[in-house]
Protein backbone atom coordinates (compact mmCIF):
# COMPACT_ATOMS: atom_id res chain seq x y z
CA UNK A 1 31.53 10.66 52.95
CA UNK A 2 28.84 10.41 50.54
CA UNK A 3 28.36 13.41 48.57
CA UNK A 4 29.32 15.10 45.33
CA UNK A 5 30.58 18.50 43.80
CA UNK A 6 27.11 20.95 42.42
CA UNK A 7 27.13 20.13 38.59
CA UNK A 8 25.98 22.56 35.76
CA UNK A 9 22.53 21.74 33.58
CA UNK A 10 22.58 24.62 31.62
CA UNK A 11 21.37 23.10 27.86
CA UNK A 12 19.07 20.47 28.51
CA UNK A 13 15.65 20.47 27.53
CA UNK A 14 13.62 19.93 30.79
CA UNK A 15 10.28 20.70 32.33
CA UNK A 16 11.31 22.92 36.08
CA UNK A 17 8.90 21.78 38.71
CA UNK A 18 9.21 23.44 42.07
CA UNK A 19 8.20 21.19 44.52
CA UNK A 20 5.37 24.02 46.27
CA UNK A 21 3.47 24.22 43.17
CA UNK A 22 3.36 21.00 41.74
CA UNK A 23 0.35 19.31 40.14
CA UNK A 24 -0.41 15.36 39.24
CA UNK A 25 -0.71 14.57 35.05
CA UNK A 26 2.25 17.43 34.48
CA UNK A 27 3.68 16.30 31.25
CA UNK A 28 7.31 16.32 30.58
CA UNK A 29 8.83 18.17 28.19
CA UNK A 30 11.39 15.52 27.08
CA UNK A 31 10.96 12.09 27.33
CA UNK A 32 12.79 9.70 29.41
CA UNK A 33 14.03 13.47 31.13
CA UNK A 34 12.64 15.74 34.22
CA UNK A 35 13.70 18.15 36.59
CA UNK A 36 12.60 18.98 40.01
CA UNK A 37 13.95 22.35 41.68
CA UNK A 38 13.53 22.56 45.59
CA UNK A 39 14.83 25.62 48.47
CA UNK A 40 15.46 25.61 51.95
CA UNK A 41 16.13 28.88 52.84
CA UNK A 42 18.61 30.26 50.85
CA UNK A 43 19.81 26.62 49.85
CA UNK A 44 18.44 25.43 46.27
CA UNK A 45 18.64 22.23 44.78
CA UNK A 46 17.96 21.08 41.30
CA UNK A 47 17.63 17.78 40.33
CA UNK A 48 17.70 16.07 37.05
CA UNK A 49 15.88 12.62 36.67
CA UNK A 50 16.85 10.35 33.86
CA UNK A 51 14.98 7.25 33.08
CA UNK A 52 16.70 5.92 29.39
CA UNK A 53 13.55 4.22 27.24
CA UNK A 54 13.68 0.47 26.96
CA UNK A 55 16.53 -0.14 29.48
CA UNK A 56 15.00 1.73 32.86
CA UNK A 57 17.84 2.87 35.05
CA UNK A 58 16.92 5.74 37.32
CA UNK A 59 19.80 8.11 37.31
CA UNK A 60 19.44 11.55 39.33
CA UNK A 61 22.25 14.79 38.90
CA UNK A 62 22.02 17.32 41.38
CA UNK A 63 23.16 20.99 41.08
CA UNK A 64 23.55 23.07 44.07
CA UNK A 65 24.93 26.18 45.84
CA UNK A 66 26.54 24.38 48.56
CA UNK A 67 29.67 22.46 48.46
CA UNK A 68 28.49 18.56 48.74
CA UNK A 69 25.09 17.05 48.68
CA UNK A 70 23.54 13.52 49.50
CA UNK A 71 20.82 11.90 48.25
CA UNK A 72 20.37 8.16 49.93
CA UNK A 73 16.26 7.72 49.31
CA UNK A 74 13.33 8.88 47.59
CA UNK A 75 9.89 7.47 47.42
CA UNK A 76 9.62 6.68 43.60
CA UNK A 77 6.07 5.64 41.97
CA UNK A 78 5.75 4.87 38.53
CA UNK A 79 2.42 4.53 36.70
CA UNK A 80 1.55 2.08 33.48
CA UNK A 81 -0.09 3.08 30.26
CA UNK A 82 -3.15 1.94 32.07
CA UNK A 83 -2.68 4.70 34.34
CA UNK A 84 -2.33 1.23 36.84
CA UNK A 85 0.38 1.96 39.53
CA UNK A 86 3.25 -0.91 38.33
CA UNK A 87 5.40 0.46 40.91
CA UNK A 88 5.64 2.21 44.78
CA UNK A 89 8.45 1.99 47.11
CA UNK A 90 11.00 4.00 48.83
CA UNK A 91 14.50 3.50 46.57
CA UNK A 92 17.81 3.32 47.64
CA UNK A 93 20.61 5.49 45.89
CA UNK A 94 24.00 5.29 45.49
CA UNK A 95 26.67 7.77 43.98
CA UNK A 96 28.12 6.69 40.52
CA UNK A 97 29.66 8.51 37.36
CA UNK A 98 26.24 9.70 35.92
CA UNK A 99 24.97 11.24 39.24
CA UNK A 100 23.39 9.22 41.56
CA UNK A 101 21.82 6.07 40.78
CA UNK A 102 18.87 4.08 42.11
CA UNK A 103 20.56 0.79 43.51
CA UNK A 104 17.45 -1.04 44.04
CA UNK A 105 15.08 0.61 40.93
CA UNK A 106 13.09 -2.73 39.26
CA UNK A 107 10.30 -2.65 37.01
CA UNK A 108 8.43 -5.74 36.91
CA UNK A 109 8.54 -7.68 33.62
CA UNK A 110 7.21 -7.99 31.17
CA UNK A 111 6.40 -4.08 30.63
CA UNK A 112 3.03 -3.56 29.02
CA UNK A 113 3.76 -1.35 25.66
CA UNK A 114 3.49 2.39 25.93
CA UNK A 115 4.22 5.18 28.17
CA UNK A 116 4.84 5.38 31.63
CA UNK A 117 4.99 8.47 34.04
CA UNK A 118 7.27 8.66 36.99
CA UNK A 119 6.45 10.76 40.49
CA UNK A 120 9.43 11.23 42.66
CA UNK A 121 9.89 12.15 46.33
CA UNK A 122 13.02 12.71 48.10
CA UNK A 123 14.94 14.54 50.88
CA UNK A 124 18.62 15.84 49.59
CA UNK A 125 21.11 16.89 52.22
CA UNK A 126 23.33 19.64 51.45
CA UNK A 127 26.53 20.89 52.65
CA UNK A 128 25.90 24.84 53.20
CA UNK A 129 28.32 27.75 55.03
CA UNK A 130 25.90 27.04 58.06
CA UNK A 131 26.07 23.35 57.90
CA UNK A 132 23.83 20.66 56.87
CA UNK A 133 20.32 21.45 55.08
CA UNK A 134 17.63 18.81 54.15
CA UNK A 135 16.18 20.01 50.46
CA UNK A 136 13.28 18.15 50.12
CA UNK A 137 12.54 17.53 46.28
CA UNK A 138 8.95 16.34 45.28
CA UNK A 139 6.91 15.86 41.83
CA UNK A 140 4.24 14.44 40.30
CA UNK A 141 4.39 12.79 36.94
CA UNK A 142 7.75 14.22 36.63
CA UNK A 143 9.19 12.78 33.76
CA UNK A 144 8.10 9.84 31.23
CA UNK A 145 9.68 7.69 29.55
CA UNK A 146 8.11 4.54 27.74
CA UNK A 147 8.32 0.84 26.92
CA UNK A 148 8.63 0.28 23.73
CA UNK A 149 9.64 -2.49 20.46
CA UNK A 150 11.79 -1.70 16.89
CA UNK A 151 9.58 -4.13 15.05
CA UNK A 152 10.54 -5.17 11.39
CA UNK A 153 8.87 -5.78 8.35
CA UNK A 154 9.73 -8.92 6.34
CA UNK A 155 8.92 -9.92 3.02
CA UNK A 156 6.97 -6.88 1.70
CA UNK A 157 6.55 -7.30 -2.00
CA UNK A 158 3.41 -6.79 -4.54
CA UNK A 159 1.95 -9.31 -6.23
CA UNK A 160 1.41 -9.81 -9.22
CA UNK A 161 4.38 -7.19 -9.63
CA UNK A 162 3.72 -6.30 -13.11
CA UNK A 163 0.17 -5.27 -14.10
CA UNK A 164 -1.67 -2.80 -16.47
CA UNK A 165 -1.39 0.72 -14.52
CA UNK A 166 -4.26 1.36 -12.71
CA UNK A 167 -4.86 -2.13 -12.07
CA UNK A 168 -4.71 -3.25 -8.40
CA UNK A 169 -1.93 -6.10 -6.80
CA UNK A 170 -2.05 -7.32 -3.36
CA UNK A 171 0.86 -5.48 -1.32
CA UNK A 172 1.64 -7.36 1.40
CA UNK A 173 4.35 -8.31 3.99
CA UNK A 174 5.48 -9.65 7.45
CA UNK A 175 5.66 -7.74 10.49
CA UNK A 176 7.98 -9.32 13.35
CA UNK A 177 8.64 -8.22 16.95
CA UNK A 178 12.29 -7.07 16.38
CA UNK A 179 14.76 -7.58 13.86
CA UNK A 180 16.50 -11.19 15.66
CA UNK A 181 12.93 -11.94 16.50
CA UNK A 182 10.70 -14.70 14.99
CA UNK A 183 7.57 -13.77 16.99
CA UNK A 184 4.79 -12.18 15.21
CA UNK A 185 3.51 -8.45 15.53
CA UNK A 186 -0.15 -8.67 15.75
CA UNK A 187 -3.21 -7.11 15.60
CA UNK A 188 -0.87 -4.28 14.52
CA UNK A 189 -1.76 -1.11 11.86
CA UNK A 190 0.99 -0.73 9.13
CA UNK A 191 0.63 1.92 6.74
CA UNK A 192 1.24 1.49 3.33
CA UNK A 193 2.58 4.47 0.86
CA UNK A 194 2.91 4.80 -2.69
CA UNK A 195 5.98 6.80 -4.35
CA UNK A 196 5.22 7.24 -7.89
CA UNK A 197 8.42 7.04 -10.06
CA UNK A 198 9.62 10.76 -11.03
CA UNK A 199 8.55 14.16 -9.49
CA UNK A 200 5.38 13.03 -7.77
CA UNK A 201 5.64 12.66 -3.90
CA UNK A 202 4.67 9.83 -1.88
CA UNK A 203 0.98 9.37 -1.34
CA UNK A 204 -0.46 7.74 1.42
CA UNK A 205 -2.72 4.44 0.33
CA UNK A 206 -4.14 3.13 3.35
CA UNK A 207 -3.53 0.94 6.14
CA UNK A 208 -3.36 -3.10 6.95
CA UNK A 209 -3.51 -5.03 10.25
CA UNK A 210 -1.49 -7.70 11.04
CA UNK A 211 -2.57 -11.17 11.75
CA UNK A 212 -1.44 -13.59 14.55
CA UNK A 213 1.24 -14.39 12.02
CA UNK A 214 2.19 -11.30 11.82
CA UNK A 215 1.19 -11.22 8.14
CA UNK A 216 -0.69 -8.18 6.46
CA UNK A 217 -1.87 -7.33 2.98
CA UNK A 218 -3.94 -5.22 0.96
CA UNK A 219 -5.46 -4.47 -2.19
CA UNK A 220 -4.22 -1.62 -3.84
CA UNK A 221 -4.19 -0.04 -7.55
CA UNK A 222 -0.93 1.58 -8.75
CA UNK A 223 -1.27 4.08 -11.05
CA UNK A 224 2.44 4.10 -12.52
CA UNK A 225 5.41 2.33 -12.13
CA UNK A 226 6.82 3.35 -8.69
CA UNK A 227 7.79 1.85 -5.41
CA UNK A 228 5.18 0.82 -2.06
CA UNK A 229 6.59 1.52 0.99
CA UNK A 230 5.49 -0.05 4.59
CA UNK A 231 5.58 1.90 7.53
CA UNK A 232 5.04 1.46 11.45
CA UNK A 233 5.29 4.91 12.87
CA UNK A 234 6.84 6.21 15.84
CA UNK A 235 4.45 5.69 18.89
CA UNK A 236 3.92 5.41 22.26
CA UNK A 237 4.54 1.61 21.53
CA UNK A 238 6.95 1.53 18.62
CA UNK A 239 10.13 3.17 17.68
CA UNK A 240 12.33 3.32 14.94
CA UNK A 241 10.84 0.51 12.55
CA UNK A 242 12.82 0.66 9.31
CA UNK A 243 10.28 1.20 6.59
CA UNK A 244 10.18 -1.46 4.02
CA UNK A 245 9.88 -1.00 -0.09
CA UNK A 246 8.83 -2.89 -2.68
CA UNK A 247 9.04 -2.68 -6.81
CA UNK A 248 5.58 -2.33 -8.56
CA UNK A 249 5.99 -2.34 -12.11
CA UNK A 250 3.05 -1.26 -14.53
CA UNK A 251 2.34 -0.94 -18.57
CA UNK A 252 0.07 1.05 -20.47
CA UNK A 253 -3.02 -0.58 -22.10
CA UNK A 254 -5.84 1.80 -24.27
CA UNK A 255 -7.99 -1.82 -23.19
CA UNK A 256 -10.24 -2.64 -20.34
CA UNK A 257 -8.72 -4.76 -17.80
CA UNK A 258 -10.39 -7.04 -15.37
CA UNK A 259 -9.42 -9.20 -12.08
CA UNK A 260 -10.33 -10.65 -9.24
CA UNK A 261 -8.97 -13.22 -6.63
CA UNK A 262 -10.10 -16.76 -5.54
CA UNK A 263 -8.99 -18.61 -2.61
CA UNK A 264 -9.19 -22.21 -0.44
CA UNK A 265 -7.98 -22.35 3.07
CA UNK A 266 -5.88 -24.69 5.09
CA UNK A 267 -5.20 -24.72 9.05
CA UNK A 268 -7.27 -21.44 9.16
CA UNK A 269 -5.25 -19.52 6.65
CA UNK A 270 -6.40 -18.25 2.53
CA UNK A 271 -4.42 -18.98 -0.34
CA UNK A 272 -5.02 -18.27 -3.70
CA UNK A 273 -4.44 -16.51 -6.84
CA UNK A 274 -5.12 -13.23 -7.92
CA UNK A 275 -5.62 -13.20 -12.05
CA UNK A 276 -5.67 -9.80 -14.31
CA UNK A 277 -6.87 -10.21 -17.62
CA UNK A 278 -7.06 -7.79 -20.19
CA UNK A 279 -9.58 -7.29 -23.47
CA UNK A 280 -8.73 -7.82 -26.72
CA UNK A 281 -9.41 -6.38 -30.22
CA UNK A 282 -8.65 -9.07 -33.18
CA UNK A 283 -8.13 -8.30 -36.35
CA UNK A 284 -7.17 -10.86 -39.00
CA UNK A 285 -4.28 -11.46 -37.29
CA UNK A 286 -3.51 -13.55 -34.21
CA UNK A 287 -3.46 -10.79 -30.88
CA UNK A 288 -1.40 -12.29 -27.90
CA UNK A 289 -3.35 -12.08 -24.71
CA UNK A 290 -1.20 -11.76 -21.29
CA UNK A 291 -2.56 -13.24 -18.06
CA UNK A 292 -0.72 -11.68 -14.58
CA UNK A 293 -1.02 -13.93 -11.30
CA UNK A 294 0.28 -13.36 -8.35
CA UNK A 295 -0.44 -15.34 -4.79
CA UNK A 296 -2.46 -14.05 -2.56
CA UNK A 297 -2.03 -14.82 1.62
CA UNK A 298 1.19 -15.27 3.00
CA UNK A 299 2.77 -18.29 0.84
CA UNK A 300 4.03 -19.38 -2.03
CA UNK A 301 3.04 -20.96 -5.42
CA UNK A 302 3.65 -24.51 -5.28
CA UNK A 303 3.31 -26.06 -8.66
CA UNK A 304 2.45 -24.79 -12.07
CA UNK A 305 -1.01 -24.69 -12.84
CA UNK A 306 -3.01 -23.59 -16.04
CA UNK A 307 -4.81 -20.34 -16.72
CA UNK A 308 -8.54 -21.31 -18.34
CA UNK A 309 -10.20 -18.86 -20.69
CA UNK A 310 -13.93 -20.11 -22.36
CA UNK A 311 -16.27 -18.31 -24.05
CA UNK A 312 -19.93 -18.18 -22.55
CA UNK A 313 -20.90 -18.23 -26.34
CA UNK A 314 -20.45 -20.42 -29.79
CA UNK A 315 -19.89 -19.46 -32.99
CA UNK A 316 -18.33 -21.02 -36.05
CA UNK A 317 -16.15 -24.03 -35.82
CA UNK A 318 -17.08 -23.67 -31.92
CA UNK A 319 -20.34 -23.68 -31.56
CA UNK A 320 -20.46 -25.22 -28.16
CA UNK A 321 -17.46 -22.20 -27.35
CA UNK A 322 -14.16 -21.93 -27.31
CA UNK A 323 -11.65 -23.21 -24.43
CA UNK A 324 -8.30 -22.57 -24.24
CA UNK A 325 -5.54 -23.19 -21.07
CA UNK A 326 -1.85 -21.61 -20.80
CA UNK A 327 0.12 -22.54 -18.26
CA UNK A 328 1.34 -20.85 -15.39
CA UNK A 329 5.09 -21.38 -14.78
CA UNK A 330 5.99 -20.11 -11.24
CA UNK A 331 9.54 -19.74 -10.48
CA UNK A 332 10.71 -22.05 -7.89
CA UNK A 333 13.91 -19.52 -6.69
CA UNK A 334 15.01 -19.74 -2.44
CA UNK A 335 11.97 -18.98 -0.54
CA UNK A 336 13.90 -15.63 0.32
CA UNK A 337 13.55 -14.50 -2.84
CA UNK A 338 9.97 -14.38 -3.19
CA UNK A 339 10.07 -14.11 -7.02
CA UNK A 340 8.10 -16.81 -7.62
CA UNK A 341 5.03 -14.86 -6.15
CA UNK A 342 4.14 -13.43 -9.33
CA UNK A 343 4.49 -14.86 -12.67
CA UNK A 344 2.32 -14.14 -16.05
CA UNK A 345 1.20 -16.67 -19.26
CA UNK A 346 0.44 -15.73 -22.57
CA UNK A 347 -1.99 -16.73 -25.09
CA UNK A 348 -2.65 -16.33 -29.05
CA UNK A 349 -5.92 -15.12 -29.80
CA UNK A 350 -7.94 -15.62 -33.14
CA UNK A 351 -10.54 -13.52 -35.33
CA UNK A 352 -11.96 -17.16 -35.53
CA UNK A 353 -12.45 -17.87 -32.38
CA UNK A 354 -16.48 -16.77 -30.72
CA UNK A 355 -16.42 -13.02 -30.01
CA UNK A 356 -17.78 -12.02 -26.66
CA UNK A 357 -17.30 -12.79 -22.95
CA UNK A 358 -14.85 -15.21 -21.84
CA UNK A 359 -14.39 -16.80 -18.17
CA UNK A 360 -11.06 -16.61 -16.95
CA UNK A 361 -9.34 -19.13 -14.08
CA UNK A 362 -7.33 -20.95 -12.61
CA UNK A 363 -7.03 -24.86 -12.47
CA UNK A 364 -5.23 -27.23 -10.04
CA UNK A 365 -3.22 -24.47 -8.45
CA UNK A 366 -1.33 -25.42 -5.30
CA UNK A 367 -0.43 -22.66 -2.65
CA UNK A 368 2.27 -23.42 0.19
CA UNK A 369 0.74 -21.11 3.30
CA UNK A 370 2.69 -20.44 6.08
CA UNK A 371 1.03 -20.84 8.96
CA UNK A 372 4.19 -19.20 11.32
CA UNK A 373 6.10 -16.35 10.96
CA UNK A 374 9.47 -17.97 10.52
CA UNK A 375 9.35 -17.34 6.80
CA UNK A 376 12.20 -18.27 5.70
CA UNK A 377 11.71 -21.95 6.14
CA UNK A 378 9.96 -23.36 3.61
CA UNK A 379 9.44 -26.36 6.67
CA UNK A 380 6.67 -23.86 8.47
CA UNK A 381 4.53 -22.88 4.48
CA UNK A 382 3.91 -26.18 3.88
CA UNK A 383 0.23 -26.62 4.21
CA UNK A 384 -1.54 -27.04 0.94
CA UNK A 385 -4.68 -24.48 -0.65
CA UNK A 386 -5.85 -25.66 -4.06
CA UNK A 387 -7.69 -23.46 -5.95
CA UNK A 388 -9.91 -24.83 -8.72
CA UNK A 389 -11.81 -21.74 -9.75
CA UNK A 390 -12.53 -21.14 -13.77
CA UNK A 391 -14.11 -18.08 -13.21
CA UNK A 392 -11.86 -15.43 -11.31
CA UNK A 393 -11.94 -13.04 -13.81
CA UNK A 394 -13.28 -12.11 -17.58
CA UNK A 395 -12.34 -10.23 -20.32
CA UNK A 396 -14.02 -9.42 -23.72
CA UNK A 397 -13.11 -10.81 -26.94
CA UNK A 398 -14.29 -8.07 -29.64
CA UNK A 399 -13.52 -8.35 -34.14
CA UNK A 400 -12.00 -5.37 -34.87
CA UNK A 401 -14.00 -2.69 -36.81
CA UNK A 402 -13.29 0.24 -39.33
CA UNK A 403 -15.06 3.47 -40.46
CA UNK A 404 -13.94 5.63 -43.32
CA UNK A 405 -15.39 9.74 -44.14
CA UNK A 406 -14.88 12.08 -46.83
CA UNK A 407 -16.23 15.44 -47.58
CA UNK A 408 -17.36 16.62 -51.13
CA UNK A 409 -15.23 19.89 -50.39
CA UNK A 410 -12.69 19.91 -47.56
CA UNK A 411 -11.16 23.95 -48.22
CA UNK A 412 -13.79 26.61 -49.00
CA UNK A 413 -14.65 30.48 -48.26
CA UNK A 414 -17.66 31.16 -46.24
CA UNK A 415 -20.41 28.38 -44.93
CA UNK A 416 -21.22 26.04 -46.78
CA UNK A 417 -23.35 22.60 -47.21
CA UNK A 418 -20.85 19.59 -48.01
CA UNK A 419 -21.68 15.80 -48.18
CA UNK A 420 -19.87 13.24 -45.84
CA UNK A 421 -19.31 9.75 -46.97
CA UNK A 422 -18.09 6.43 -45.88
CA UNK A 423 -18.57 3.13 -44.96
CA UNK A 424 -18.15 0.67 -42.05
CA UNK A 425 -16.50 -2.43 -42.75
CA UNK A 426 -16.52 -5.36 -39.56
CA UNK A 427 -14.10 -8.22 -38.78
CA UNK A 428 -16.72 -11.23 -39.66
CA UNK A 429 -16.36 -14.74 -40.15
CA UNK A 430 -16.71 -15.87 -43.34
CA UNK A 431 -15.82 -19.65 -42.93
CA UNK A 432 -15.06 -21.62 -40.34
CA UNK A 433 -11.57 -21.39 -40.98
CA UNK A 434 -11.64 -17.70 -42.67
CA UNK A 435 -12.76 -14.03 -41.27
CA UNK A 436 -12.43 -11.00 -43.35
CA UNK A 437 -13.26 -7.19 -43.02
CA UNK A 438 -17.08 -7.02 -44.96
CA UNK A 439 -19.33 -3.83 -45.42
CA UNK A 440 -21.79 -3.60 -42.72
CA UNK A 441 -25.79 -2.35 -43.98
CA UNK A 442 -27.62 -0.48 -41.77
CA UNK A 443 -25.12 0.31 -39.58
CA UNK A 444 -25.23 3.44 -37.14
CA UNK A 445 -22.69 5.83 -37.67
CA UNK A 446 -22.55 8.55 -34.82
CA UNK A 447 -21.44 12.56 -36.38
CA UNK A 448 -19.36 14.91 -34.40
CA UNK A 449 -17.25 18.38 -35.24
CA UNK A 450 -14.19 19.27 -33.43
CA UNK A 451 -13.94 23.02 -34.07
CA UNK A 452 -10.73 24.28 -34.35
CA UNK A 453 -9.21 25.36 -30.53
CA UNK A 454 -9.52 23.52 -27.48
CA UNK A 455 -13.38 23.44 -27.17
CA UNK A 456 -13.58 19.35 -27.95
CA UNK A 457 -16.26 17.73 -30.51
CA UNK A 458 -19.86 18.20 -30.37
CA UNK A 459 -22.30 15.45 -31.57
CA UNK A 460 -24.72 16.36 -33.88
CA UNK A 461 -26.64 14.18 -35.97
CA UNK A 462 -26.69 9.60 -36.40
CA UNK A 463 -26.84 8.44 -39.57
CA UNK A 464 -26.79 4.88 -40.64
CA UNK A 465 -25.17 2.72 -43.58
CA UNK A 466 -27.78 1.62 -46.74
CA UNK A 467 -27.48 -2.16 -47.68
CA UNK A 468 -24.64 -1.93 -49.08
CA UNK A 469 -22.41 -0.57 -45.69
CA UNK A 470 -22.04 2.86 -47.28
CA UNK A 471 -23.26 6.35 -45.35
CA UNK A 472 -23.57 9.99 -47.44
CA UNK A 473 -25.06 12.77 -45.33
CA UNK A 474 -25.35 16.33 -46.03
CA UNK A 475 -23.70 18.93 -43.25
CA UNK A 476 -23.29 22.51 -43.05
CA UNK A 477 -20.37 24.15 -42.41
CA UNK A 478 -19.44 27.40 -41.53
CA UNK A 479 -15.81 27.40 -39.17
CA UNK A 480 -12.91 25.42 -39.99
CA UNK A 481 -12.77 22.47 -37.78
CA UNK A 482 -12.91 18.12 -37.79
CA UNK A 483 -15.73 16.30 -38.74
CA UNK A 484 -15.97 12.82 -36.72
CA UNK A 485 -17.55 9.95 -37.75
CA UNK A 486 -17.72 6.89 -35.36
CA UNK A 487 -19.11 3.49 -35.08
CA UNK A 488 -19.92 2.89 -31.40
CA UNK A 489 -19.45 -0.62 -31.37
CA UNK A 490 -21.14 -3.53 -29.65
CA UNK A 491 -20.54 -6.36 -27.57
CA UNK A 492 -19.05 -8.77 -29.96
CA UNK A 493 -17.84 -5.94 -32.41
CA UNK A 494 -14.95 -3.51 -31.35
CA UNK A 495 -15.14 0.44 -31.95
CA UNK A 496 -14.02 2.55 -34.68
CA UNK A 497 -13.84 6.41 -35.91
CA UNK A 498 -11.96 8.42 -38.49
CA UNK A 499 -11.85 12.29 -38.85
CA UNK A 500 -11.64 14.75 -42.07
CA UNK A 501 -10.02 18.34 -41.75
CA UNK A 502 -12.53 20.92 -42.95
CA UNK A 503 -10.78 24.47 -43.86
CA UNK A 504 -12.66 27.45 -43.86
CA UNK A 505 -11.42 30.63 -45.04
């Protein structure tokens, strides 16, 4: 005889629908999970529906006051994220070790991603002191349970990976199907985080879609050294995605930094370069410059190419401008590795060379782009984007610049009227193959006091340098405090400002 002993539910989490009162779009209170309760008399029948996400066997337990109960049929609908029907028929049952189980339950395939809503209608016969009793058992939307993928992320790095904090690198990656999958997830949001190294928590930077490679990116600053993290959240759709991190690592710079990106594209796909360049002060002394690169689009630097940095202006033993190149040296590790997606040159930079604006870019710069998510065959990022762009980026070559002040008294009782004094000296050329700090005449010099406490300076009067680069003013003085004098600068000459301590008793 078919049939089976009552069984207790007492502890799971379900939504009770009694079939008299029973009304279509009832949401479940656990997914993949329902219960319908159903009486006869003094016969009552609960059953528990269980449809598992992802694999879609219909398993029903019954508890019951009588002593056996059959269930051979129900009418079972099911209804698509679409809110399309995807299937209706009457469903044959059979008795197994989780209950009883639908013998003859079949989805169609494939399932469209997302949620799906089961109504169930049945007859159960049970076993009571008088004899046989037909339960019937009926609900709408009585459980739902959904379709869904545990899609990966490949590849996620951020190129260039060192930069000048606050700077921005391309954070990008590859998002697949599933994790023995080589098919693309696409036209897909992936959020991107940024955890900040120490104390700070995780910030949330934005989001990137996914192309029909499956590849994503986007350009982000990082303020600090700290970690990027890629996330596809739980969904309807998606469950259980691993999030994937990558390294950013930044340095501190008191300069201006500048960058930008160029470009070419093959089979339908961008690669390029992203440059970051930074300004530079130069004294009489040789400065190092440091270029970052990293690729941009999903691929892989090819070759080495050079950085190119020329001024827009002569001067000197240039007086058509200065160009200068420094290669780029990519390193050519397993395509796994990714390393070579972000390299840096360096360059020596001279007080002789033409203060001012300089172009920065990239020469004969090969790209491999992958144009198919199998990524870890070079075979499929083959397809070549050369980028011949000189001006990506600029940065500013200034000759460093120095201010001196002195006060007739610097520790007296009571206000008083002292004299400032200095001088501005500038970084100049004095030959073409010689620069030296000179006096500057008529130079302005800009006048601040920083009163004692946490108030800041205060400007309060210009004054400029006679011929022979030397400032005296007259300033009175009545708290104890900083005077400030500074040389604003200009666009060939860098800066400067020095401070005396005034102390008044």
């Amino acid at each position: 005889m078919r049939g089976m002993v009552r069984r207790a539910v007492a502890g799971l989490a379900t939504l009770v629908l009694v079939g008299a009162g029973l009304m279509a779009g009832a949401v479940p209170a656990s997914a993949d999970r329902g219960t319908i309760s159903g009486s006869s008399g003094s016969t009552v029948v609960t059953a528990q529906l269980f449809v598992p996400n992802d694999t879609h066997h219909l398993n029903v337990w019954l508890d019951h006051n009588g002593t056996a109960a059959d269930l051979t049929s129900a009418m079972v609908s099911v209804t698509g994220p679409s809110g399309e029907l995807v299937y209706s028929r009457q469903t044959s049952f059979e008795p197994s070790a989780t209950g009883w189980s639908a013998s003859d339950f079949e989805l169609p395939r494939p399932l469209e991603l997302g949620r799906y809503l089961l109504s169930f209608d049945g007859v159960v016969t049970v076993q009571a002191e008088s004899g046989p009793v037909e339960v019937r058992l009926a609900g709408t939307d009585v459980l739902e349970f959904y379709q869904r993928l545990r899609p990966v992320i490949r590849l996620f790095q951020a190129t260039p990976q060192a930069i000048p904090a606050g700077e921005k690198a391309v954070v990008s990656g590859v998002a697949l199907r599933g994790s023995s999958s080589t098919k693309p997830l696409v036209g897909e949001q992936v959020q991107i985080w940024f955890d900040p190294t120490g104390s700070s928590p995780r910030t949330y930077r934005g989001s990137a879609t996914t192309d029909a490679r499956g590849y994503f990116e986007k350009t982000l600053s990082a303020p600090s050294d700290g970690t990027w993290r890629a996330v596809i959240p739980d969904s309807d759709r998606f469950a259980d995605a691993p999030p994937a991190d990558a390294a950013q690592e930044t340095r501190t710079t008191d300069r201006t930094t500048h960058s930008g990106a160029a470009t070419a594209t093959t089979r339908g796909y961008p690669g390029g370069v992203r440059i970051i360049a930074t300004d530079v002060v130069v004294g009489l002394d040789p400065v190092t410059v440091r270029f970052d690169a990293g690729v941009v689009g999903f691929g892989w630097a090819r070759s080495s190419s050079r950085v190119w940095f020329e001024s827009r202006r002569g001067e000197g033993r240039y007086p058509d401008g200065a160009l200068r190149t420094v290669a780029l040296n990519w390193d050519d590790e397993p395509f796994t590795d990714y390393t070579f997606q972000s390299t840096h040159a360096t360059a020596r930079v001279s007080a002789l060379m033409p203060a001012g604006v300089y172009d920065v870019g990239v020469m004969d710069q090969y790209v491999g782009v992958c144009t198919w998510p199998e990524q870890e065959q070079r075979g499929v990022c083959t397809a070549n984007a050369i980028v011949n762009d000189r001006t990506i980026t600029t940065m500013t070559v200034k000759r460093a610049s120095s201010t001196s002040v002195s006060a007739s008294s610097t520790t007296f009782t009571g206000p008083k009227t002292i004299t400032l004094r200095g001088a501005v000296r500038k970084v100049r050329l004095i030959s073409g193959t010689k620069a030296a700090y000179v006096l500057s005449p008529n130079t302005p010099v800009k006048l601040y006091f920083d009163p004692a406490g946490s108030r800041g300076p205060v400007y309060k009067k210009t004054v400029r340098t006679g011929s022979n680069g030397v400032y005296m003013t007259k300033v009175g003085t009545s708290i104890s405090g900083r005077w400030i004098a500074k040389y604003p600068g200009t666009d060939l000459q860098a800066p400067s400002q020095r401070a005396v301590t005034i102390t008044v008793r």
